[in-house]
PDB file of N, CA and C in Angstrom:
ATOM      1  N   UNK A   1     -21.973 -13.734 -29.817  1.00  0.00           N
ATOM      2  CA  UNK A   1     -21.338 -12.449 -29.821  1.00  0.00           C
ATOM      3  C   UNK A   1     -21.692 -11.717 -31.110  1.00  0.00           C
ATOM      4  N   UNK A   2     -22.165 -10.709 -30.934  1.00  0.00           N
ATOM      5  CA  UNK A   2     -22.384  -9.694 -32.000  1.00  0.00           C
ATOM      6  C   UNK A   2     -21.769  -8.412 -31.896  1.00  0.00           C
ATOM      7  N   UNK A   3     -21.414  -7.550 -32.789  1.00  0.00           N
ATOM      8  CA  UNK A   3     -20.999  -6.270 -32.785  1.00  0.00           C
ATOM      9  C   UNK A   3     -22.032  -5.654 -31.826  1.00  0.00           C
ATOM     10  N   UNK A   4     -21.761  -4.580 -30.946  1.00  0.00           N
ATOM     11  CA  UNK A   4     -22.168  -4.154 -30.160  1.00  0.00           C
ATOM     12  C   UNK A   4     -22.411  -4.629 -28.337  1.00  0.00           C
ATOM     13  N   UNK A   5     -22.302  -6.069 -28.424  1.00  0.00           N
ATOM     14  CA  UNK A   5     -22.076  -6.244 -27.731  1.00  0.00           C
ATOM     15  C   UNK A   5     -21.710  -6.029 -26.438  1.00  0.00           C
ATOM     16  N   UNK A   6     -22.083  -5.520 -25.256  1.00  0.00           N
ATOM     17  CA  UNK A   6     -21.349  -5.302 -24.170  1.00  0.00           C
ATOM     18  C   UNK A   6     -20.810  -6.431 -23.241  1.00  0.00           C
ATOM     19  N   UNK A   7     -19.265  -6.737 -22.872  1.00  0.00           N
ATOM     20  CA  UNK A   7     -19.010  -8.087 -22.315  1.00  0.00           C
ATOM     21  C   UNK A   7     -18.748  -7.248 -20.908  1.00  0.00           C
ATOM     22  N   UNK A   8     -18.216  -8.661 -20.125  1.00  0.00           N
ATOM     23  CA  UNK A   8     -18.083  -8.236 -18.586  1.00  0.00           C
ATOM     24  C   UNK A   8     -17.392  -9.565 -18.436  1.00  0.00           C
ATOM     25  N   UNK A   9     -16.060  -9.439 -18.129  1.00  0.00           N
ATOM     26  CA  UNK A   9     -15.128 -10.730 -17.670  1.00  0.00           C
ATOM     27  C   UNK A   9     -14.798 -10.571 -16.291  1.00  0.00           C
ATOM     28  N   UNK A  10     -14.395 -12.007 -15.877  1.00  0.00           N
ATOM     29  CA  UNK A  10     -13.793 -12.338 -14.517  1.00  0.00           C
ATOM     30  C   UNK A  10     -12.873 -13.679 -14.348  1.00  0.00           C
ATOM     31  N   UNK A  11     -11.775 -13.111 -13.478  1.00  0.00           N
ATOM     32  CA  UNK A  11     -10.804 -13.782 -13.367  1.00  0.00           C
ATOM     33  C   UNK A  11     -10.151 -14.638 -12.586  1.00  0.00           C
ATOM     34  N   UNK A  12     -10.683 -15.756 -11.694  1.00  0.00           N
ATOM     35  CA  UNK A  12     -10.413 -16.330 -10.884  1.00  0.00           C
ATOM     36  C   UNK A  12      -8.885 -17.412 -10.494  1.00  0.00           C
ATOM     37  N   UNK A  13      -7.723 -16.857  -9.614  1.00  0.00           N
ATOM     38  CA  UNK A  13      -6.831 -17.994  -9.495  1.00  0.00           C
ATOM     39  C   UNK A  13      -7.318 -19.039  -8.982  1.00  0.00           C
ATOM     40  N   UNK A  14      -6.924 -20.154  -9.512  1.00  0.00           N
ATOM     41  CA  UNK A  14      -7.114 -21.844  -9.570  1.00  0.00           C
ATOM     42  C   UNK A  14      -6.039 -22.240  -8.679  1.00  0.00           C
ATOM     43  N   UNK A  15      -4.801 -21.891  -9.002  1.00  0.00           N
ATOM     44  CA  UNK A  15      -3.438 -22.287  -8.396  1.00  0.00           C
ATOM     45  C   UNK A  15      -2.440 -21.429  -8.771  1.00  0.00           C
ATOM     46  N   UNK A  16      -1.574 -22.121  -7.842  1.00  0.00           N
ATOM     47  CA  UNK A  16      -0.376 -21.415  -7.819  1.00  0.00           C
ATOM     48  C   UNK A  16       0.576 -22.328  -6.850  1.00  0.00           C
ATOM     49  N   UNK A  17       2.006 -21.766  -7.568  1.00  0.00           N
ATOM     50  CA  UNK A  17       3.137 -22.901  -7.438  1.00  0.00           C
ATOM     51  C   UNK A  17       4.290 -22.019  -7.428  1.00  0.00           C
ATOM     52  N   UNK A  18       5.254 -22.601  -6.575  1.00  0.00           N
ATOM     53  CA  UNK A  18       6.787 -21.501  -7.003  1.00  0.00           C
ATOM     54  C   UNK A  18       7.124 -22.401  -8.405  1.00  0.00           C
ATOM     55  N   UNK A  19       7.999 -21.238  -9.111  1.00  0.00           N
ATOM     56  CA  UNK A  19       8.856 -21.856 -10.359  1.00  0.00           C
ATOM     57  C   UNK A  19      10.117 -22.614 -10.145  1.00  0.00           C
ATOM     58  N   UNK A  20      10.248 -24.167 -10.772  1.00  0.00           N
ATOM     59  CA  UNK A  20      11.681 -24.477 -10.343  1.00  0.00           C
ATOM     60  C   UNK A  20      12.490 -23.811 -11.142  1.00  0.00           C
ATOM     61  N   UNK A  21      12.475 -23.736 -11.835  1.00  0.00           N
ATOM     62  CA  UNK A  21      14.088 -23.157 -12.755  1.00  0.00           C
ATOM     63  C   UNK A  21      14.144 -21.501 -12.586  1.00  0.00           C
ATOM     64  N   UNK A  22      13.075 -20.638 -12.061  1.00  0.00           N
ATOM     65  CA  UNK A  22      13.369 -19.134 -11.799  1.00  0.00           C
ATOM     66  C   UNK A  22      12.842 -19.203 -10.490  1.00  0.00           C
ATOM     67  N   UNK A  23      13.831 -18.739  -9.654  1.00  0.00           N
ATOM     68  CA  UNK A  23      13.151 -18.674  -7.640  1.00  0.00           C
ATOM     69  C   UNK A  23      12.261 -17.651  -7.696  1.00  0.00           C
ATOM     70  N   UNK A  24      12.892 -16.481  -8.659  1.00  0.00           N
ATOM     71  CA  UNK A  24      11.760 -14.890  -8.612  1.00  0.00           C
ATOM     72  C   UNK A  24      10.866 -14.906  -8.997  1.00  0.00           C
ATOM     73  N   UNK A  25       9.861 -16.155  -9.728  1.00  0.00           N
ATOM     74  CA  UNK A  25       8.677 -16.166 -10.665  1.00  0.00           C
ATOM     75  C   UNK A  25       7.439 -17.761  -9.639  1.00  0.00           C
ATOM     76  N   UNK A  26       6.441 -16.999 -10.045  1.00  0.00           N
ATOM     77  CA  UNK A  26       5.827 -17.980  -9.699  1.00  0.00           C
ATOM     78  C   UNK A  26       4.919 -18.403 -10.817  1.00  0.00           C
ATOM     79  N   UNK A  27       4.218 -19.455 -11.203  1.00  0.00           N
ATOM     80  CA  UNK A  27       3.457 -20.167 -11.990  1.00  0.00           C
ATOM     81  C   UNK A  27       2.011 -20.223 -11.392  1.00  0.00           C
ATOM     82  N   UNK A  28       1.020 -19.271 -12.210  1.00  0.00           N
ATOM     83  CA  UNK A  28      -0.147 -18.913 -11.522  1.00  0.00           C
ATOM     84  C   UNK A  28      -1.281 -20.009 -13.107  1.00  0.00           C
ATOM     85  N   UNK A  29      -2.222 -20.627 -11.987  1.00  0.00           N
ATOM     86  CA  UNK A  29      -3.422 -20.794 -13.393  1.00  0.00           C
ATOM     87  C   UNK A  29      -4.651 -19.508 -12.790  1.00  0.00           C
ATOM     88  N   UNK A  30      -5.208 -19.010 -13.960  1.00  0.00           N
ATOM     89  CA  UNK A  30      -6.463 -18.207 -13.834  1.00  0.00           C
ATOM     90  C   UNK A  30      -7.363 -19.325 -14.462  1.00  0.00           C
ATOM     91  N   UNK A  31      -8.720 -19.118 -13.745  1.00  0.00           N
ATOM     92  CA  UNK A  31     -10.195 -19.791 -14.549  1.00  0.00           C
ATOM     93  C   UNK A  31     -10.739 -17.895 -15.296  1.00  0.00           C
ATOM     94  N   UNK A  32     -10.996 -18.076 -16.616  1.00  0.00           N
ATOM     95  CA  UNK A  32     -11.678 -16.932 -16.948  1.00  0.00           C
ATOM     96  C   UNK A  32     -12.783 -17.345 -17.812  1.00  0.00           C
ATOM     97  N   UNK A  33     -14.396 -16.220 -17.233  1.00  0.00           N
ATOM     98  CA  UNK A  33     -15.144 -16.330 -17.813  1.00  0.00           C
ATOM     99  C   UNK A  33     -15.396 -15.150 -18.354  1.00  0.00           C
ATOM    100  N   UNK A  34     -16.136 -15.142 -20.135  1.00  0.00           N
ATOM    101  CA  UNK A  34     -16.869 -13.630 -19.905  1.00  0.00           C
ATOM    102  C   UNK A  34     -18.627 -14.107 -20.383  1.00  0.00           C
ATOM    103  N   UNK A  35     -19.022 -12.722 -20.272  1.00  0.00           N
ATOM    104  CA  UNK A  35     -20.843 -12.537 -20.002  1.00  0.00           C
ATOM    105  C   UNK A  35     -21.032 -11.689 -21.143  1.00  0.00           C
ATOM    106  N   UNK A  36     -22.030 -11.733 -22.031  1.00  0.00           N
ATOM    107  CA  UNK A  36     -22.802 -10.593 -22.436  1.00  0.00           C
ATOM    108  C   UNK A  36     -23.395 -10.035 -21.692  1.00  0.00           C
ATOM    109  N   UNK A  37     -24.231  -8.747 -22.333  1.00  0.00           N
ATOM    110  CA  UNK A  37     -25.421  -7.845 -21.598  1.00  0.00           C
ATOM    111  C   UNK A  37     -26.401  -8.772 -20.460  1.00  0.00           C
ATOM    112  N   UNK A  38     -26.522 -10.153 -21.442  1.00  0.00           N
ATOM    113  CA  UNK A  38     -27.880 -10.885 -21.215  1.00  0.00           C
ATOM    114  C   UNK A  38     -27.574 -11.617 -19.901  1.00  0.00           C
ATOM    115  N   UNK A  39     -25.979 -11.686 -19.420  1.00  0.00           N
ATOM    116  CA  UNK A  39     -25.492 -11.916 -18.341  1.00  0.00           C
ATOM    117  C   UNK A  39     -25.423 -14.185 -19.324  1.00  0.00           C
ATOM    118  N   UNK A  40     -25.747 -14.268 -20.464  1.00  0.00           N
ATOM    119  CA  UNK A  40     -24.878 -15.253 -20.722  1.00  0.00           C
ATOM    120  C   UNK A  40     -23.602 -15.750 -21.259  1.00  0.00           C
ATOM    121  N   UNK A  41     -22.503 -16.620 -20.713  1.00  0.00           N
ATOM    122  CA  UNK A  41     -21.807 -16.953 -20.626  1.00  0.00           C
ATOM    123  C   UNK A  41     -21.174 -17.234 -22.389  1.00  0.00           C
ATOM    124  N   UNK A  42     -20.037 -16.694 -22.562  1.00  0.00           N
ATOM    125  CA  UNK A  42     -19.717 -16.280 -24.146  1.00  0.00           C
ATOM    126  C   UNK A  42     -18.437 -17.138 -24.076  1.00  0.00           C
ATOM    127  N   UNK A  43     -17.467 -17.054 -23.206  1.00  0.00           N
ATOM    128  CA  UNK A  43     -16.749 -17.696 -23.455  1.00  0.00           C
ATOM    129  C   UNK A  43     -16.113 -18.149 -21.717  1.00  0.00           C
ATOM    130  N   UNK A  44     -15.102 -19.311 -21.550  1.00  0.00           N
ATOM    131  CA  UNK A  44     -14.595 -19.805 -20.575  1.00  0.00           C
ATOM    132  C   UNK A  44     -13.363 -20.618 -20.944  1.00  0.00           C
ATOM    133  N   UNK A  45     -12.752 -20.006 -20.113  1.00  0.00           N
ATOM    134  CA  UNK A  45     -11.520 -21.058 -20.285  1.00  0.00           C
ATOM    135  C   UNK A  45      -9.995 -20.733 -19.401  1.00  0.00           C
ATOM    136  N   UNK A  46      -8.875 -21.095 -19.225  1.00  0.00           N
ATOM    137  CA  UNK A  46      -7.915 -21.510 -18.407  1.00  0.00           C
ATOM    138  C   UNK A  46      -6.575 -21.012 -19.140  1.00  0.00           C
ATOM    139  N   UNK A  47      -5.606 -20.419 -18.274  1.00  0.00           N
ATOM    140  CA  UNK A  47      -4.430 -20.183 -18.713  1.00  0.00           C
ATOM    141  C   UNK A  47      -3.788 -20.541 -17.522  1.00  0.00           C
ATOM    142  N   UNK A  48      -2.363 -20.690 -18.067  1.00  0.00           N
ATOM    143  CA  UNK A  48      -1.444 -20.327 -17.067  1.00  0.00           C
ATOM    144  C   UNK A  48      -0.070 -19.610 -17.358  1.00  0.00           C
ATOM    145  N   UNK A  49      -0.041 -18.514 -16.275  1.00  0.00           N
ATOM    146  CA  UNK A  49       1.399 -17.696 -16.445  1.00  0.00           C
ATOM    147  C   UNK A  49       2.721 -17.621 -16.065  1.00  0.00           C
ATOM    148  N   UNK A  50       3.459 -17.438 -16.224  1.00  0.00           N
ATOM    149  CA  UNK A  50       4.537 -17.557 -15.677  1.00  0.00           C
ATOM    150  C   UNK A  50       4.501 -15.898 -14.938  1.00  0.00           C
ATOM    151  N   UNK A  51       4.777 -15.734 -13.591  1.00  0.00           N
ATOM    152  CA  UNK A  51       4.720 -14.121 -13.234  1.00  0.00           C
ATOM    153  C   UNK A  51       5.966 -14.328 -12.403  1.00  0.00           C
ATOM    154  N   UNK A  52       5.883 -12.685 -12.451  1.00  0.00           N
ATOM    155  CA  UNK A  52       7.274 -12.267 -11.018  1.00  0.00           C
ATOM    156  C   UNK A  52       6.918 -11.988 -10.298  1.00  0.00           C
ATOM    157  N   UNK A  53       7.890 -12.489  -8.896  1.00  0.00           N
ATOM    158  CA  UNK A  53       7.012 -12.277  -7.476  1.00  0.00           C
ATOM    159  C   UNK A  53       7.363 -10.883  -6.887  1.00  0.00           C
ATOM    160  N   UNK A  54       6.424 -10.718  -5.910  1.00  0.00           N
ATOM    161  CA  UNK A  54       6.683  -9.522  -5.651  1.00  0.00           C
ATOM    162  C   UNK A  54       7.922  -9.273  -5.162  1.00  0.00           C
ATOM    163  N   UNK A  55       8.627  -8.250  -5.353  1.00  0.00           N
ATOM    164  CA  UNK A  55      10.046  -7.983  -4.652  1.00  0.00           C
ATOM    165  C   UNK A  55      11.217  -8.635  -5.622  1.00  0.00           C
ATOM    166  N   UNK A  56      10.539  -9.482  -6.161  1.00  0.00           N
ATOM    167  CA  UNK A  56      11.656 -10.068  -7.418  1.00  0.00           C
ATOM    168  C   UNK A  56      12.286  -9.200  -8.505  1.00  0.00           C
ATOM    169  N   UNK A  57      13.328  -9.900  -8.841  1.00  0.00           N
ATOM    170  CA  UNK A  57      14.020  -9.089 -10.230  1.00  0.00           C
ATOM    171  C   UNK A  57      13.462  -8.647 -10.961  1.00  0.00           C
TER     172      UNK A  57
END
């Protein structure tokens, strides 16, 4: 990565689970990669969130 750089990320769900201790939230993992210009791979890696479901509180 250098200044100037142009990146390009993407975000793929892995899983997903209801939450036990909140019914309104679900527990999502994303896979995320990003790209330079050169279309090579800069960085990769995994989270997971806690979200609200739709229609939830």
């Amino acid at each position: 990565m250098y200044p100037g750089d142009t990146l390009t990320a993407r975000s793929t769900v892995t899983d997903k689970r209801e939450s036990e201790s909140r019914p309104d939230h679900g527990i999502v993992t994303w896979h995320t990669e990003g790209f330079n210009q050169r279309g090579e791979r800069v960085i990769d890696f995994r989270r997971t969130n806690l979200i609200i479901k739709r229609g939830g509180s």
